[in-house]
Protein backbone atom coordinates (compact mmCIF):
# COMPACT_ATOMS: atom_id res chain seq x y z
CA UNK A 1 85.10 95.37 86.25
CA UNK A 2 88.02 96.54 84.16
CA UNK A 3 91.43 94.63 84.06
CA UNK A 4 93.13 97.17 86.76
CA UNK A 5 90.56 96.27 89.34
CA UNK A 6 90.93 92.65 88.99
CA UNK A 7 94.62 92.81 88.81
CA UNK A 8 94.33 94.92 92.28
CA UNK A 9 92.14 92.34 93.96
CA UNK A 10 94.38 89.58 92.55
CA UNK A 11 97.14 91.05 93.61
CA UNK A 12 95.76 92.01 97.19
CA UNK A 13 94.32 88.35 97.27
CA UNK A 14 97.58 87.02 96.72
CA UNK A 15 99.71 89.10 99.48
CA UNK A 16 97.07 87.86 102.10
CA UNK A 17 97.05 84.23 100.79
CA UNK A 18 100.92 84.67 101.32
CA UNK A 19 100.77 86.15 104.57
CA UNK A 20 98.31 83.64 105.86
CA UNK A 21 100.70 80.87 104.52
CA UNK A 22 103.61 82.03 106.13
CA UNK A 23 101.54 82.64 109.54
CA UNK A 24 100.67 78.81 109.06
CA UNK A 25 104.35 77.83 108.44
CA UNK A 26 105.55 79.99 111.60
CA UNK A 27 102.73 78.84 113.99
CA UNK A 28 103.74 75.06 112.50
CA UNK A 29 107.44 75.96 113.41
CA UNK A 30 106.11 76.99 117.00
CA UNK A 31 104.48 74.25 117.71
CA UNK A 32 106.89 71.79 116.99
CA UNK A 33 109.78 73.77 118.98
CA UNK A 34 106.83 73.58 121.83
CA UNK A 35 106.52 70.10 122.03
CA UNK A 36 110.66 70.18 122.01
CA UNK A 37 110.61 72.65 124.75
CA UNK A 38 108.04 70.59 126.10
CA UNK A 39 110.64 66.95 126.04
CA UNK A 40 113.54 69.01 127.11
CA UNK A 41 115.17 68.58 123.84
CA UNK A 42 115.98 72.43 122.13
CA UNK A 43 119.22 72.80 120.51
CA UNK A 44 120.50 76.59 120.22
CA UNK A 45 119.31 76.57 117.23
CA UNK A 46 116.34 75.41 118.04
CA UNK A 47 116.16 78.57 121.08
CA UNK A 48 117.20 80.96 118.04
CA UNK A 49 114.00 79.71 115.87
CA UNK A 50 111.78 79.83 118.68
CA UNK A 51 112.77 83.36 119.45
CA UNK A 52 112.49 84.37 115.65
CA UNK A 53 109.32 82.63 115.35
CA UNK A 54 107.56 84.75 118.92
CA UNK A 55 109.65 87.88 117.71
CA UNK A 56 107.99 87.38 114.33
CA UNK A 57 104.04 86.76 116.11
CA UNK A 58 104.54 89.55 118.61
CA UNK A 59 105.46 92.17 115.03
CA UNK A 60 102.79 91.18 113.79
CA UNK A 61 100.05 90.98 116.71
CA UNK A 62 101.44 94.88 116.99
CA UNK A 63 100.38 95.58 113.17
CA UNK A 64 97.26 94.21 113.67
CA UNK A 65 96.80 96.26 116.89
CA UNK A 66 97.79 99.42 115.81
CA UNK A 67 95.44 99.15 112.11
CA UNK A 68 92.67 97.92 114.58
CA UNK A 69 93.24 101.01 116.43
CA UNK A 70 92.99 102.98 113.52
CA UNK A 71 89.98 101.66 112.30
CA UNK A 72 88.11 101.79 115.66
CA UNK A 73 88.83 105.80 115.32
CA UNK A 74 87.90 106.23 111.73
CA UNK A 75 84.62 104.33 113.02
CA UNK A 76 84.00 106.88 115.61
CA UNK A 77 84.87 109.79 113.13
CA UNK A 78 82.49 108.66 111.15
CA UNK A 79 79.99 107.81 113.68
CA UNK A 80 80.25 111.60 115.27
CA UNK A 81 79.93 112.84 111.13
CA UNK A 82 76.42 110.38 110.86
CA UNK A 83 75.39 111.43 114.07
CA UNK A 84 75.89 115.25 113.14
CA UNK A 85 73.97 114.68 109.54
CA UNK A 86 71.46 112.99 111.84
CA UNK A 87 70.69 116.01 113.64
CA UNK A 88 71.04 118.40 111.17
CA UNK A 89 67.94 116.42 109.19
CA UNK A 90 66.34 116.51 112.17
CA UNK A 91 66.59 120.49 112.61
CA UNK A 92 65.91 120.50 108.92
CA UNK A 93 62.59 118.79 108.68
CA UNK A 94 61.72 121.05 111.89
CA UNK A 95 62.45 124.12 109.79
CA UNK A 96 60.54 122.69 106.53
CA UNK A 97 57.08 121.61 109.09
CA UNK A 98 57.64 125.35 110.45
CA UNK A 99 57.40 127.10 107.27
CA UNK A 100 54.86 125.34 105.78
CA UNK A 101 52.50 125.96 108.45
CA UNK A 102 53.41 129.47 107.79
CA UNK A 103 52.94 129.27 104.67
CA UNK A 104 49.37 127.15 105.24
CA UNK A 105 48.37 130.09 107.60
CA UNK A 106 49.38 133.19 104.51
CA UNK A 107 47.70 130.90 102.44
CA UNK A 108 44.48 130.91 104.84
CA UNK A 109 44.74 134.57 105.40
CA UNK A 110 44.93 135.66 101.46
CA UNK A 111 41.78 133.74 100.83
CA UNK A 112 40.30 135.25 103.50
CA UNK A 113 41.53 138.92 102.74
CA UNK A 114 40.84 138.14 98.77
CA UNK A 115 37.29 137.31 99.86
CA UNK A 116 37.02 140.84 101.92
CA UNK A 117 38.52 143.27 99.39
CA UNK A 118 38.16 144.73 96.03
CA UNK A 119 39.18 143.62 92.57
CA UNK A 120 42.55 145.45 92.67
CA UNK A 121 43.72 144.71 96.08
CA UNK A 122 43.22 140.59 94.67
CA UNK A 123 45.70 140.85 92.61
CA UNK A 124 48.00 142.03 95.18
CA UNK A 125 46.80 139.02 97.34
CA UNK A 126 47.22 136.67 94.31
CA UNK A 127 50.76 138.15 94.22
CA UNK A 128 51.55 137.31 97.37
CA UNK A 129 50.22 133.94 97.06
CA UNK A 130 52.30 133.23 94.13
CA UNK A 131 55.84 134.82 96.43
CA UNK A 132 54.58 132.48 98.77
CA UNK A 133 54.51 129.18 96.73
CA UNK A 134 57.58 130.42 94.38
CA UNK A 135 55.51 130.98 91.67
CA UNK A 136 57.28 134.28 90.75
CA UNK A 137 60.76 135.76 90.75
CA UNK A 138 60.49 136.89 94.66
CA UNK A 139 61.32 132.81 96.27
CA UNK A 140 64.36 132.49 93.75
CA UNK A 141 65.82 135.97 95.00
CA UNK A 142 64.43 138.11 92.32
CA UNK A 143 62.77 140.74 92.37
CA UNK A 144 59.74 140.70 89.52
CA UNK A 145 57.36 142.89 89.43
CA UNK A 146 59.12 146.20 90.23
């Protein structure tokens, strides 16, 4: 790891560690106004705090709620993207088994031809065997032997 990643993650560490310690202090606060509230025994200041404190919880509850939200759709984005690749290596695979028994059956059907015909018509067979595997210019778009 270099220096700017560990100063990131420091840094990130430490905002959360801060957060979570003034979430502690302001749920601390709460309760003890509760147990106030609970004798009968809030001052107005006391009422203020206890507002600033649910204010603060219910701000912060929303944050939560709305990056939550965001996440949960980014999730589904991406689920709909993997489910997409998915199927498109599905259809893929289908295509590949497809042309290679195609290719299995040319490959059947020169050997067979070969077998039948003369000297010069194998080398047109061997030809097409070789299109057939790529072997020659004719898979990679060219066009050799002309």
């Amino acid at each position: 790891m270099n220096t700017r990643t560990l100063t990131c993650h420091a840094s990130r560490r430490g905002r959360r560690e801060l957060r979570e310690a003034e979430r502690a202090a302001r749920r601390e606060g709460l309760r003890l106004l509760l147990a106030r509230a609970d004798r009968g025994v809030l001052s107005p200041q006391d009422c203020a705090a206890l507002r600033g404190y649910v204010e603060d919880e219910i701000a912060e509850c929303d944050t939560f709620r709305r990056s939550a939200g965001g996440q949960q759709v980014a999730a589904a984005r991406l689920h709909r993207t993997l489910a997409a690749a998915d199927a498109c290596l599905v259809e893929t695979e289908a295509d590949r088994d497809r042309y290679a028994a195609r290719l299995a059956r040319v490959e059947q059907l020169a050997g067979e031809l070969s077998a039948v015909v003369g000297r010069s018509a194998q080398c047109l067979v061997e030809g097409i065997r070789r299109a057939c595997w790529g072997e020659d210019g004719f898979a990679q778009g060219g066009v050799s032997g002309r």
